[in-house]
C-alpha atoms as a PDB file:
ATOM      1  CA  UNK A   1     101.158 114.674 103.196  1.00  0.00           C
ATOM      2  CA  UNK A   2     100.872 111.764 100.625  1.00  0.00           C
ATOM      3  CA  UNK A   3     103.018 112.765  97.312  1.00  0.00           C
ATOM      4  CA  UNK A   4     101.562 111.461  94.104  1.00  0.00           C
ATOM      5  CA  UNK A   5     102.973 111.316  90.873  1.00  0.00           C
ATOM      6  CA  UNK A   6     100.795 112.412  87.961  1.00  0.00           C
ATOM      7  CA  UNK A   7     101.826 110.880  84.825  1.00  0.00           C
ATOM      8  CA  UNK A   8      99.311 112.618  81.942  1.00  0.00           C
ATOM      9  CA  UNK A   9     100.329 114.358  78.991  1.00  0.00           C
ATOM     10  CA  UNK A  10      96.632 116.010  77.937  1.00  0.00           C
ATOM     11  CA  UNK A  11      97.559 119.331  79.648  1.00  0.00           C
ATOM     12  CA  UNK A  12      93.716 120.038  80.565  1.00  0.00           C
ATOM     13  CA  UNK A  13      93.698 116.684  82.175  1.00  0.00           C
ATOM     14  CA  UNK A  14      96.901 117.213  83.809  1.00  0.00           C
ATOM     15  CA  UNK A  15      95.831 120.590  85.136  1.00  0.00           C
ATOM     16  CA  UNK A  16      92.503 119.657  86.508  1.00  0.00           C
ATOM     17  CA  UNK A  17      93.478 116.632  88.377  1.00  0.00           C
ATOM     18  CA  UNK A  18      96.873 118.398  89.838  1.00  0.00           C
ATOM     19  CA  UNK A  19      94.341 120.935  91.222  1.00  0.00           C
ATOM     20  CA  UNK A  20      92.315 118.802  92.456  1.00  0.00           C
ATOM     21  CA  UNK A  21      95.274 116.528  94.238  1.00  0.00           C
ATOM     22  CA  UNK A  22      96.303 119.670  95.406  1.00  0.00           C
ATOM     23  CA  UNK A  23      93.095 120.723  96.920  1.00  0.00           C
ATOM     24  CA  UNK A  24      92.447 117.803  98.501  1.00  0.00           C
ATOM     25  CA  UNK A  25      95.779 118.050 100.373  1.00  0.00           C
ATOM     26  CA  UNK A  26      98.586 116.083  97.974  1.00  0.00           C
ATOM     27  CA  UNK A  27     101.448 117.121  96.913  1.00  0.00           C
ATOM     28  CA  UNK A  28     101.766 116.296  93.478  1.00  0.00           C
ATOM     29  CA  UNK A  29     105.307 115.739  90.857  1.00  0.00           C
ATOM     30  CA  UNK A  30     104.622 115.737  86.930  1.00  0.00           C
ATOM     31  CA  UNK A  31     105.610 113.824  83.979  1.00  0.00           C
ATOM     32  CA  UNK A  32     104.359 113.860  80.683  1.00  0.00           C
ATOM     33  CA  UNK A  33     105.663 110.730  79.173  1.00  0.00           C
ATOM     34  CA  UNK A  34     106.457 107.274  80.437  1.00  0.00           C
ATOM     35  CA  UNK A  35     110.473 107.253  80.289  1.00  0.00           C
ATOM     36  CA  UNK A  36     109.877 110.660  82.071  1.00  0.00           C
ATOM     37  CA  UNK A  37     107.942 108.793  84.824  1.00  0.00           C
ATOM     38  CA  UNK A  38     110.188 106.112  85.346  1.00  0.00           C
ATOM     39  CA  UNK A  39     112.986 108.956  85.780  1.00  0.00           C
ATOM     40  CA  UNK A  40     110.664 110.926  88.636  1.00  0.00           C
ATOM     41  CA  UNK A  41     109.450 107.919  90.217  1.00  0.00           C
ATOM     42  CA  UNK A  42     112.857 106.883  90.694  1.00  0.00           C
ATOM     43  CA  UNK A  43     114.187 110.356  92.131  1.00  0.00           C
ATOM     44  CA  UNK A  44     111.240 111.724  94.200  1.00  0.00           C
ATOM     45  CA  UNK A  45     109.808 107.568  95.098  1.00  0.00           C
ATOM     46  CA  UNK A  46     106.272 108.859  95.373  1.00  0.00           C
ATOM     47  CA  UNK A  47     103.758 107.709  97.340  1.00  0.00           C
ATOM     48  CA  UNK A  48     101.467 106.644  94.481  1.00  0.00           C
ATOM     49  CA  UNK A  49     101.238 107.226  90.990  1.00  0.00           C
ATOM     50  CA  UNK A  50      98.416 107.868  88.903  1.00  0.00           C
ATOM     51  CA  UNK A  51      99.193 106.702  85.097  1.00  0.00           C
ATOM     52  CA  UNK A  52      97.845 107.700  81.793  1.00  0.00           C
ATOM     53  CA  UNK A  53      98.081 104.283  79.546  1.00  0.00           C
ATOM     54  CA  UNK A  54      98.795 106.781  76.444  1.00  0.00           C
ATOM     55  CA  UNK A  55     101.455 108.331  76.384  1.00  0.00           C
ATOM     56  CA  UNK A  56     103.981 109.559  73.981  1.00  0.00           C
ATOM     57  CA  UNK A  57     107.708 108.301  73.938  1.00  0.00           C
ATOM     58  CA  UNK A  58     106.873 105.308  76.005  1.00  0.00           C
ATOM     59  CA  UNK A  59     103.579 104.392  76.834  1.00  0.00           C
ATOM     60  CA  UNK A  60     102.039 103.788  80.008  1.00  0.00           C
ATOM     61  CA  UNK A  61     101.948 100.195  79.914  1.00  0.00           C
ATOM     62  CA  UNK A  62     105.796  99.648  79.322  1.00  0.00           C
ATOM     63  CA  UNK A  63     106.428 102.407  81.937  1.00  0.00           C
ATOM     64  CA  UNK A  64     104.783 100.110  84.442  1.00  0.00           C
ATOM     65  CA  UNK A  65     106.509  97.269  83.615  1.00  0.00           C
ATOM     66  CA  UNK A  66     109.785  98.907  84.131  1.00  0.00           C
ATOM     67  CA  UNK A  67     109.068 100.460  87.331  1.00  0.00           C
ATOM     68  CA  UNK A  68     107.872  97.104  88.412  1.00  0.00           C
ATOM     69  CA  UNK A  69     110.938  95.448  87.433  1.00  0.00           C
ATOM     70  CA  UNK A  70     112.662  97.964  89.772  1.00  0.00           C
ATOM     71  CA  UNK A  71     114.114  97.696  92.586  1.00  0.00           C
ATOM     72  CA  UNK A  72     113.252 101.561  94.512  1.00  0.00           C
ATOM     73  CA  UNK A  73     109.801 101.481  92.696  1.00  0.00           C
ATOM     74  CA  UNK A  74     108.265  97.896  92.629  1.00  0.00           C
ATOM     75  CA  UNK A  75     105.681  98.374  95.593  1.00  0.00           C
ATOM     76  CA  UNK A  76     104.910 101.820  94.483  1.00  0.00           C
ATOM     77  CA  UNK A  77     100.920 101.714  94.351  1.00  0.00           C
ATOM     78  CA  UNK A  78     100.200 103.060  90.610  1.00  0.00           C
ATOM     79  CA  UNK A  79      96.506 103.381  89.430  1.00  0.00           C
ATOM     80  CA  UNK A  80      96.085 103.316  85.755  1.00  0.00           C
ATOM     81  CA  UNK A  81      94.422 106.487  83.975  1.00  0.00           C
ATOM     82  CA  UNK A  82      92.514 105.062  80.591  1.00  0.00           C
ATOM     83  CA  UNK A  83      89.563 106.014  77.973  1.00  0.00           C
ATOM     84  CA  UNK A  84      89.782 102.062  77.485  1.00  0.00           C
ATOM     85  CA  UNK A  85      86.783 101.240  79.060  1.00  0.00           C
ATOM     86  CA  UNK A  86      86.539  97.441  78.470  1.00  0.00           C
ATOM     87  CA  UNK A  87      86.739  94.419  80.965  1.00  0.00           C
ATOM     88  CA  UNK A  88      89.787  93.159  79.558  1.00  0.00           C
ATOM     89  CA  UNK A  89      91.552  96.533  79.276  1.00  0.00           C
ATOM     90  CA  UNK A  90      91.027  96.366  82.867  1.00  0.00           C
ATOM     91  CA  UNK A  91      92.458  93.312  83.399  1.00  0.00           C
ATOM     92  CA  UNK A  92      95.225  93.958  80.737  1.00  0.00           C
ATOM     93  CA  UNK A  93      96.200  96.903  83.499  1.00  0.00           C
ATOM     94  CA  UNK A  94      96.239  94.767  86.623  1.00  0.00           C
ATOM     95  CA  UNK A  95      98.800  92.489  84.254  1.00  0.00           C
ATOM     96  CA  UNK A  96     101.063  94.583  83.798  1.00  0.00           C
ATOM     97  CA  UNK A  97     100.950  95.270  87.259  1.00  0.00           C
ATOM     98  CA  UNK A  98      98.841  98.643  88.313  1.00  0.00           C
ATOM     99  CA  UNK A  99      97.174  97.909  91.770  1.00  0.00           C
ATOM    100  CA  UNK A 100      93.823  99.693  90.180  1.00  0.00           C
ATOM    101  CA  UNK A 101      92.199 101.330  87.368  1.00  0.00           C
ATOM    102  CA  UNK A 102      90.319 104.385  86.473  1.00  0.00           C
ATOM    103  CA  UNK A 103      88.569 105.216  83.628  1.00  0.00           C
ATOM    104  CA  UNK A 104      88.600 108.432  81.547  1.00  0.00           C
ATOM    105  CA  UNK A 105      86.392 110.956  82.462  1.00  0.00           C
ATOM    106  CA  UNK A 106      88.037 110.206  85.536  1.00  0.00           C
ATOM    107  CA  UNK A 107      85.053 109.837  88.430  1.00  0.00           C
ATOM    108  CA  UNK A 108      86.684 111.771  91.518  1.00  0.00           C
ATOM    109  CA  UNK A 109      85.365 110.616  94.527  1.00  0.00           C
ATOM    110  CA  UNK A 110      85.595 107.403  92.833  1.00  0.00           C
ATOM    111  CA  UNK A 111      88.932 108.042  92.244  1.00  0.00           C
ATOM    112  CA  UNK A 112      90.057 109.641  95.456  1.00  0.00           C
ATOM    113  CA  UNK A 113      88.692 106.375  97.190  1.00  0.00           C
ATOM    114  CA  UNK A 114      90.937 104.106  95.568  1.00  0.00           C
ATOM    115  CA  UNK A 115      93.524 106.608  95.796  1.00  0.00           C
ATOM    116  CA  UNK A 116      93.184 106.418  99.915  1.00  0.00           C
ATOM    117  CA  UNK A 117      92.640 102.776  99.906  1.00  0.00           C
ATOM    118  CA  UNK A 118      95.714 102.594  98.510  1.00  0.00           C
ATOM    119  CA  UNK A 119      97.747 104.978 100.168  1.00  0.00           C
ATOM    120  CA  UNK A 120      96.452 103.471 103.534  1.00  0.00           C
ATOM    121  CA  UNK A 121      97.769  99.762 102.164  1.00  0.00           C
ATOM    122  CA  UNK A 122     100.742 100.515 101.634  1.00  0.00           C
ATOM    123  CA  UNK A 123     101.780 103.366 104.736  1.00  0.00           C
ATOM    124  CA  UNK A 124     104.437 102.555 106.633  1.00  0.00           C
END
């Protein structure tokens, strides 16, 4: 079983997509910031990480540059979480050094897809 890290801090969002990672056989660890997700990732190494771009404390864009520029989380697979819908807030994502992106309203079997594609990547 595949353990993802959900990094949102809307508590709807963060409820419906933990049920749904959940139902679809996951298990999944929380954060609600981006220092907070950098502290999880680094304690529970997930298998991927789904993360919301904006955040509080640290947003999600710095968060991904630390855990990229460490050492027990740099080939984590992360898949950004954004409203920002444009081309280049796509590619702005993939710069910073998410494997994917997925915008907000999340699509789920769109989602889930990557998700696997991912997951399957990177298995040992």
């Amino acid at each position: 079983m595949a353990t993802i890290l959900l990094v949102e801090d809307n508590e709807m969002n963060r409820d419906m997509l933990s049920r749904r990672l959940i139902r679809a056989g996951f298990q999944v660890t929380i954060a609600t910031d981006g220092k907070q997700s950098i502290d999880v990732a680094e304690t529970t190494l997930p298998d991927l990480i789904l993360m919301d771009m904006s955040l509080p404390l640290m947003d999600g864009w710095e968060a991904v540059q630390h855990l990229r520029n460490r050492d027990a989380t740099r080939t984590i697979p992360i898949i950004a979480l954004t409203a920002h819908a444009m081309a280049e807030d796509r590619e702005r994502c993939l710069a910073v050094g998410c494997n994917d992106y997925e915008t907000k309203p999340i699509t789920w079997p769109r989602l889930l897809e990557k998700m696997e594609r991912l997951l399957s990547a990177h298995a040992p």
